[in-house]
C-alpha atoms as a PDB file:
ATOM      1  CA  UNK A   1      50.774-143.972 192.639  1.00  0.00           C
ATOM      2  CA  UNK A   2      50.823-147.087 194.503  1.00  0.00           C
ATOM      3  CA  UNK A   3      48.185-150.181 193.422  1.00  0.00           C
ATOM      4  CA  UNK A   4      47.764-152.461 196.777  1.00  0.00           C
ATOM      5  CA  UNK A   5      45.350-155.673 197.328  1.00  0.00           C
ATOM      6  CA  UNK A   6      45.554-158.303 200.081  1.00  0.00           C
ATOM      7  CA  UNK A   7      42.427-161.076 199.881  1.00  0.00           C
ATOM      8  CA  UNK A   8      41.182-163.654 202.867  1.00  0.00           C
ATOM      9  CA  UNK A   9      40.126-166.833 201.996  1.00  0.00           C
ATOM     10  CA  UNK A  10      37.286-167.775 204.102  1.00  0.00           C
ATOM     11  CA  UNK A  11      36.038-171.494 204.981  1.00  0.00           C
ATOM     12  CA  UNK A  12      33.272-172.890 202.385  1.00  0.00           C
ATOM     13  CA  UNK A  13      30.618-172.734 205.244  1.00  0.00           C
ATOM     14  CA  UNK A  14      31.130-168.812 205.977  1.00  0.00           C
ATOM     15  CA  UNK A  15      28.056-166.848 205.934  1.00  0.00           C
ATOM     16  CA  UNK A  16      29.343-164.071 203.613  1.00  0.00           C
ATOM     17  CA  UNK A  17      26.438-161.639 204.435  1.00  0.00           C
ATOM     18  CA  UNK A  18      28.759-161.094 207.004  1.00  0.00           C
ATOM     19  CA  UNK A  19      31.019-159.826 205.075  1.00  0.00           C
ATOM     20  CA  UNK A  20      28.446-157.840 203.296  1.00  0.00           C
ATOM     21  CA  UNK A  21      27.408-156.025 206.415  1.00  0.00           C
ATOM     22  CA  UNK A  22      31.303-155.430 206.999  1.00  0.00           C
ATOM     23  CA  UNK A  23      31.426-153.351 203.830  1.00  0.00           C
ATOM     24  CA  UNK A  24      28.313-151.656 204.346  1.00  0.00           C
ATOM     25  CA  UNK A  25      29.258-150.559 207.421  1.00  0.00           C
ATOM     26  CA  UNK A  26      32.916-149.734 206.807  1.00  0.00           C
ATOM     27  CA  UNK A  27      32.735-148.812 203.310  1.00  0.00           C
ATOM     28  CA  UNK A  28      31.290-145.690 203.379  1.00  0.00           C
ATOM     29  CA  UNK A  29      34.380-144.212 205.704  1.00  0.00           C
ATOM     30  CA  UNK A  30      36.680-144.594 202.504  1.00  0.00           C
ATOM     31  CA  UNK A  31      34.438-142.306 200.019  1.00  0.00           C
ATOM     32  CA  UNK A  32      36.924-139.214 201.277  1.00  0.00           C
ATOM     33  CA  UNK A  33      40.098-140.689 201.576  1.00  0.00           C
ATOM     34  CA  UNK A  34      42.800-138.598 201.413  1.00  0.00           C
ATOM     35  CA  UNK A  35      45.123-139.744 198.738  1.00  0.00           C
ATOM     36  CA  UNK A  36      43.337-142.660 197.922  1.00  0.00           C
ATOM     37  CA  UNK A  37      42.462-143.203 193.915  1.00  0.00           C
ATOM     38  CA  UNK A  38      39.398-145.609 194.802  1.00  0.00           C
ATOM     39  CA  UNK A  39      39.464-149.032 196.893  1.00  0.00           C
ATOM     40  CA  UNK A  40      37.443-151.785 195.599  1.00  0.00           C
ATOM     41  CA  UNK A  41      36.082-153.970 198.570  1.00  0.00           C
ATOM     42  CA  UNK A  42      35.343-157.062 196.799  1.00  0.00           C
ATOM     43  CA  UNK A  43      33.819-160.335 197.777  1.00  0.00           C
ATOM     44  CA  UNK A  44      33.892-163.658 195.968  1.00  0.00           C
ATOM     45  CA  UNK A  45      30.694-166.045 197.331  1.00  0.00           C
ATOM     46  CA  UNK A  46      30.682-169.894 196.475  1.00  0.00           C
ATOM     47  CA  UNK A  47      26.704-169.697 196.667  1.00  0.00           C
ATOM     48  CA  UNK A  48      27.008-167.153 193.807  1.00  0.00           C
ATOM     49  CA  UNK A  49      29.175-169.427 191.642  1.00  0.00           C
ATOM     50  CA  UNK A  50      33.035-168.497 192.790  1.00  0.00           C
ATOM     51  CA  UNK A  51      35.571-171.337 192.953  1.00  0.00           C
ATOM     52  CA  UNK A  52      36.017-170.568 196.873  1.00  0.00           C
ATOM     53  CA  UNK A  53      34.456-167.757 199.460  1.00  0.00           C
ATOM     54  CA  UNK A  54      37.220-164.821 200.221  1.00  0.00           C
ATOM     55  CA  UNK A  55      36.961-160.951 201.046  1.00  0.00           C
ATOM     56  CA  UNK A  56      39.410-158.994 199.591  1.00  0.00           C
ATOM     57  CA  UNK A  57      40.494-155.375 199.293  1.00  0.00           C
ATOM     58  CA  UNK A  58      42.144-153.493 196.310  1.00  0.00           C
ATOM     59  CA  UNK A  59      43.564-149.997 196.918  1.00  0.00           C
ATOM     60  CA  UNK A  60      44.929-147.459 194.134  1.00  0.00           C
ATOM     61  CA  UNK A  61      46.493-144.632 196.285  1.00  0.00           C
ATOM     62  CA  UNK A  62      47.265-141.919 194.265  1.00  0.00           C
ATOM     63  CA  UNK A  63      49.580-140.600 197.513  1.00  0.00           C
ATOM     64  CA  UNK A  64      52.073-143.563 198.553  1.00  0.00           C
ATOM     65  CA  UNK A  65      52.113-141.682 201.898  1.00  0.00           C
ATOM     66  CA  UNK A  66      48.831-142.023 202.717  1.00  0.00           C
ATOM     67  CA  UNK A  67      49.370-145.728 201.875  1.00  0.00           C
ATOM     68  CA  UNK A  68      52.092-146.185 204.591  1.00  0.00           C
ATOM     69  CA  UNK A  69      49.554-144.204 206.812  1.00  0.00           C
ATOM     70  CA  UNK A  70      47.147-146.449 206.348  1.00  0.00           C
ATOM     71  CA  UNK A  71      49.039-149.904 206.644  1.00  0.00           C
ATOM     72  CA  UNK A  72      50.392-148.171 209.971  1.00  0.00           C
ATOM     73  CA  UNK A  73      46.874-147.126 211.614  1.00  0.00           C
ATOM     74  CA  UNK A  74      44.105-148.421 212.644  1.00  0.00           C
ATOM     75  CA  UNK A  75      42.191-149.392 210.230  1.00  0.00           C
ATOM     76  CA  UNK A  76      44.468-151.600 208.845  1.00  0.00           C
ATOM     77  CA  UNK A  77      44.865-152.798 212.580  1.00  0.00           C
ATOM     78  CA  UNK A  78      41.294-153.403 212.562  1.00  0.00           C
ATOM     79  CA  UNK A  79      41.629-156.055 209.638  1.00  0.00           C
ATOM     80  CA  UNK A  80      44.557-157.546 211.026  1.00  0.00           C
ATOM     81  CA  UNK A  81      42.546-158.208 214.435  1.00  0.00           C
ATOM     82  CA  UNK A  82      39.403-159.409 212.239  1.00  0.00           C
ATOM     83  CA  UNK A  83      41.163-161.695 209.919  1.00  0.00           C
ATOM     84  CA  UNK A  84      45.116-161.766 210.762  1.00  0.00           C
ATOM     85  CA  UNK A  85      47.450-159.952 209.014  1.00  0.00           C
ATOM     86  CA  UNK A  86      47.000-161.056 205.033  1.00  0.00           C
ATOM     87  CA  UNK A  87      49.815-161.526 202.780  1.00  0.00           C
ATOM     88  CA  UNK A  88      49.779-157.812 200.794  1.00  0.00           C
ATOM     89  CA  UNK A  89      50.554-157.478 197.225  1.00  0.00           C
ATOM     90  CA  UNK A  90      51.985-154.054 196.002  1.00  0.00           C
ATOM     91  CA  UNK A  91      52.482-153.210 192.405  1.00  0.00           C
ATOM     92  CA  UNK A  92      54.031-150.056 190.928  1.00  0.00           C
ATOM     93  CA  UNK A  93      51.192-148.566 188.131  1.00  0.00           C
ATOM     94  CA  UNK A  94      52.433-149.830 185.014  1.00  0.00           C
ATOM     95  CA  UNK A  95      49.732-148.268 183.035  1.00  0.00           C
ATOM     96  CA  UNK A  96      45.729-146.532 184.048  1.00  0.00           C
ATOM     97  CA  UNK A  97      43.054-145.935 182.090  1.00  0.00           C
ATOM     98  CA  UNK A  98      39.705-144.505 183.034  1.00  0.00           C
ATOM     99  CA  UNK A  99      36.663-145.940 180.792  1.00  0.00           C
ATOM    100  CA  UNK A 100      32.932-144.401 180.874  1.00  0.00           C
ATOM    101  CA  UNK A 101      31.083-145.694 183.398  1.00  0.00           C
ATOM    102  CA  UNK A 102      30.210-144.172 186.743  1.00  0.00           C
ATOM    103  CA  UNK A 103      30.333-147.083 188.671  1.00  0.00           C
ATOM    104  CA  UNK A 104      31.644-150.536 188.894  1.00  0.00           C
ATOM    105  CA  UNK A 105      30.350-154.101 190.320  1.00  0.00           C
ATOM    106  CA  UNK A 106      32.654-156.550 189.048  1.00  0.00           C
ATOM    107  CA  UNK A 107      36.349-157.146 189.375  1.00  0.00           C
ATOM    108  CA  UNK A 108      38.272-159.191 186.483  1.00  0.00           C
ATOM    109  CA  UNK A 109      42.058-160.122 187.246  1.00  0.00           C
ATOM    110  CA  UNK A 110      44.613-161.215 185.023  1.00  0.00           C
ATOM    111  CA  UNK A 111      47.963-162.108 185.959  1.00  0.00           C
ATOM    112  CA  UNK A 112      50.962-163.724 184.315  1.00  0.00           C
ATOM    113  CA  UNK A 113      54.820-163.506 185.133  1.00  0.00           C
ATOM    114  CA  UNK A 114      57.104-161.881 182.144  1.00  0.00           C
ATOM    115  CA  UNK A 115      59.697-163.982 180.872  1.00  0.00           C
ATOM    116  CA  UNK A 116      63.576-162.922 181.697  1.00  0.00           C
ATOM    117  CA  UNK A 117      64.357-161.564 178.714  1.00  0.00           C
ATOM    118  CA  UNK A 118      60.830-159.721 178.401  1.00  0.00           C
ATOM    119  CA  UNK A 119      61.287-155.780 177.000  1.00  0.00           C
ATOM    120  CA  UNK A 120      59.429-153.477 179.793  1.00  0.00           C
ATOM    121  CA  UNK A 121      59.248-150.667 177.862  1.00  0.00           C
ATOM    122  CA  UNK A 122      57.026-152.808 175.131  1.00  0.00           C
ATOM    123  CA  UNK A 123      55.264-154.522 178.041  1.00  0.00           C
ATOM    124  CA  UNK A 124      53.992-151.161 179.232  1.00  0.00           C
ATOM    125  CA  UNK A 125      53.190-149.986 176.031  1.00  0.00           C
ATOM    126  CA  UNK A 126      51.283-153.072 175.005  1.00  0.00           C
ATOM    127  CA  UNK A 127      49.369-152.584 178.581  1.00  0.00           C
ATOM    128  CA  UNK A 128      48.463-149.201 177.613  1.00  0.00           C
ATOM    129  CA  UNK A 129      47.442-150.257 174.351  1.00  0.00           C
ATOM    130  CA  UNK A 130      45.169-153.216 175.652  1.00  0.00           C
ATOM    131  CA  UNK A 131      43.901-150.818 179.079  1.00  0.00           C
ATOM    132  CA  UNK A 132      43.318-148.177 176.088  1.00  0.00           C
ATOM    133  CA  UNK A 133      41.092-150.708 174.398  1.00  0.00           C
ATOM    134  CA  UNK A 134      39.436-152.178 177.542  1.00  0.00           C
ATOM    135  CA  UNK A 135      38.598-148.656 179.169  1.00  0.00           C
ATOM    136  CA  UNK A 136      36.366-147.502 176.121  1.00  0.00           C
ATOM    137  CA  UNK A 137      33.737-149.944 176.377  1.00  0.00           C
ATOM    138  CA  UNK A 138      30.801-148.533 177.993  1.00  0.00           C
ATOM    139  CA  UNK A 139      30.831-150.761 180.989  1.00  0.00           C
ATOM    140  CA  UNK A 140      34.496-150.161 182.051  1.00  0.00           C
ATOM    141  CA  UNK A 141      35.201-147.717 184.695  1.00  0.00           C
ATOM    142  CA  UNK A 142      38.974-148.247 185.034  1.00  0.00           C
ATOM    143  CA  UNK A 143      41.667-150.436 183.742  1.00  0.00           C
ATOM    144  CA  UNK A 144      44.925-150.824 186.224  1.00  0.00           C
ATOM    145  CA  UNK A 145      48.165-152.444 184.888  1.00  0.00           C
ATOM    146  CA  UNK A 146      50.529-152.891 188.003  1.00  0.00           C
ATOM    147  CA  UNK A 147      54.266-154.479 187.874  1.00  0.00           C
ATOM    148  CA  UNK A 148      55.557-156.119 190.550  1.00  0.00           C
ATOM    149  CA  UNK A 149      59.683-156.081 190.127  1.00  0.00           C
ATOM    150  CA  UNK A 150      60.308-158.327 192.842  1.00  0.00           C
ATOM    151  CA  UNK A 151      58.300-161.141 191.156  1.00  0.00           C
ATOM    152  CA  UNK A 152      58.256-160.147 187.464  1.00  0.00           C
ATOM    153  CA  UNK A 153      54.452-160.313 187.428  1.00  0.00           C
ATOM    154  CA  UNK A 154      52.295-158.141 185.780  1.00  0.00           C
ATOM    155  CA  UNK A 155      48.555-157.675 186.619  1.00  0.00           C
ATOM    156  CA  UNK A 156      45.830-156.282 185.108  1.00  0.00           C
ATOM    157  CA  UNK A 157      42.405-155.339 186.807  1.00  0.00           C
ATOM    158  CA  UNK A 158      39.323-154.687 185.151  1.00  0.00           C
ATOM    159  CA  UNK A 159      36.465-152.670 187.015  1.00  0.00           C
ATOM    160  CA  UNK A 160      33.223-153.088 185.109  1.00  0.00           C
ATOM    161  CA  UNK A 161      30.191-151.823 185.815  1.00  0.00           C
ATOM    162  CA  UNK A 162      28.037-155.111 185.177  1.00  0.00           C
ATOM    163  CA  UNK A 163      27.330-158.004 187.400  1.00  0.00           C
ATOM    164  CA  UNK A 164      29.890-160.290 188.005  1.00  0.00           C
ATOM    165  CA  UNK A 165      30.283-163.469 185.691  1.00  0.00           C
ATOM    166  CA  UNK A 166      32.281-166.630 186.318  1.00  0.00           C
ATOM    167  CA  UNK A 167      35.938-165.748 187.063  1.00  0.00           C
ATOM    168  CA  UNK A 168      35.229-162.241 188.121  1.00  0.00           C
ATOM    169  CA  UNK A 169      35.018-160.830 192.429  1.00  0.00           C
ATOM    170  CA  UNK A 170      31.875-158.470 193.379  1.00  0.00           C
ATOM    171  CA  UNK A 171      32.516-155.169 193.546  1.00  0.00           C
ATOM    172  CA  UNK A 172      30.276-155.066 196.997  1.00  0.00           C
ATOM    173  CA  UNK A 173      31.323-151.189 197.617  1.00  0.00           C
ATOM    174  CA  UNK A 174      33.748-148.735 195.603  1.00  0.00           C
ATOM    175  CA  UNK A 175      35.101-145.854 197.163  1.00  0.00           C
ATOM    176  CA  UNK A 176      36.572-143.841 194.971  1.00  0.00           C
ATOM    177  CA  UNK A 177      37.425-140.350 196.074  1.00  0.00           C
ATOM    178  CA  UNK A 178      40.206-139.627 193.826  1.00  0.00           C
ATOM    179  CA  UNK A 179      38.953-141.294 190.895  1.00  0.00           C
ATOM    180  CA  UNK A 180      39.084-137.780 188.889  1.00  0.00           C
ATOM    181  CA  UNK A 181      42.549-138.108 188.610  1.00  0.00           C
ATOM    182  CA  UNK A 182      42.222-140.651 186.132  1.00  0.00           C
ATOM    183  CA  UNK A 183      41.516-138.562 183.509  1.00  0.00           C
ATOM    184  CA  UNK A 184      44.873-136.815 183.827  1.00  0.00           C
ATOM    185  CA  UNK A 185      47.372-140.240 183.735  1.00  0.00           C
ATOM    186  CA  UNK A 186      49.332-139.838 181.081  1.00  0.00           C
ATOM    187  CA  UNK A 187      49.840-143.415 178.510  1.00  0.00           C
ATOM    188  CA  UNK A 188      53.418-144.582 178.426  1.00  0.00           C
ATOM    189  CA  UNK A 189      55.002-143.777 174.922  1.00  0.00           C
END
């Protein structure tokens, strides 16, 4: 597995019903996706109380080849021609867990870097642990833990199936094709 998200900041003045009609058209094309987990097109709106307007995308490919294929087609092409080409963040799945709901409308990110001397193999299990935790209340329908080794950062996301609240992206469309498969992930030791 492969966890992916790139996000555009858009000017405080952008009409982001425009970006609304962007996912409604485009969004549907995702919901069979071959090797994708789910992709969460999310949208944070300053008239709906975020700190700045942006559109962002964040992928859990489940086939790292069908990530390349997509960063190499067109409809990555298609973003890079709407919005230039964003910076891309790419973390390796440091731990997945699937919670109960069926759906999800609100995206909460956490984010910190791990300290040099910082024991991965505890990290990961503590992640399990806290996605473990996370993913069985009732409004959780996935909890992704990604490390990115280049940094040392470690991410969590939260998909809930609630509004959003203050600190937290709209979920404006989820595809999620492959979202099955999290019932099968096996928890780090």
């Amino acid at each position: 597995m492969i966890l992916a998200r790139y996000r555009h900041r858009l000017p405080a003045d952008y009409d982001m019903d425009r970006i609304r009609d962007r996912i409604a058209a485009r969004g549907p094309l995702w919901d069979d996706a071959p090797g994708l987990v789910f992709k969460a097109f999310t949208v944070e709106d300053r008239n709906r109380g975020a700190a700045a307007n942006a559109y962002a995308s964040l992928y859990l490919w489940r086939d790292p080849a069908a990530a390349a294929e997509f960063f190499a087609g067109p409809a990555f092409g298609a973003v890079i021609e709407t919005f230039g080409r964003p910076r891309t963040d790419l973390w390796l799945p440091f731990a997945v867990s699937r919670g109960p709901a069926s759906g999800a409308r609100s995206l909460a990110i956490a984010e910190r870097t791990l300290p040099a001397d910082a024991d991965l193999a505890a990290e990961r299990r503590a992640e399990a642990e806290q996605g473990a935790a996370l993913s069985a209340q009732p409004d959780v329908l996935a909890v992704v833990s990604g490390l990115d080794p280049a940094g040392w950062r470690l991410v969590r996301f939260v998909l809930r199936a609630g509004m959003p609240t203050a600190g937290t992206a709209e979920i404006v469309h989820l595809a999620a094709p492959g979202i099955a498969v999290l019932r099968h992930v096996a928890v780090p030791a």
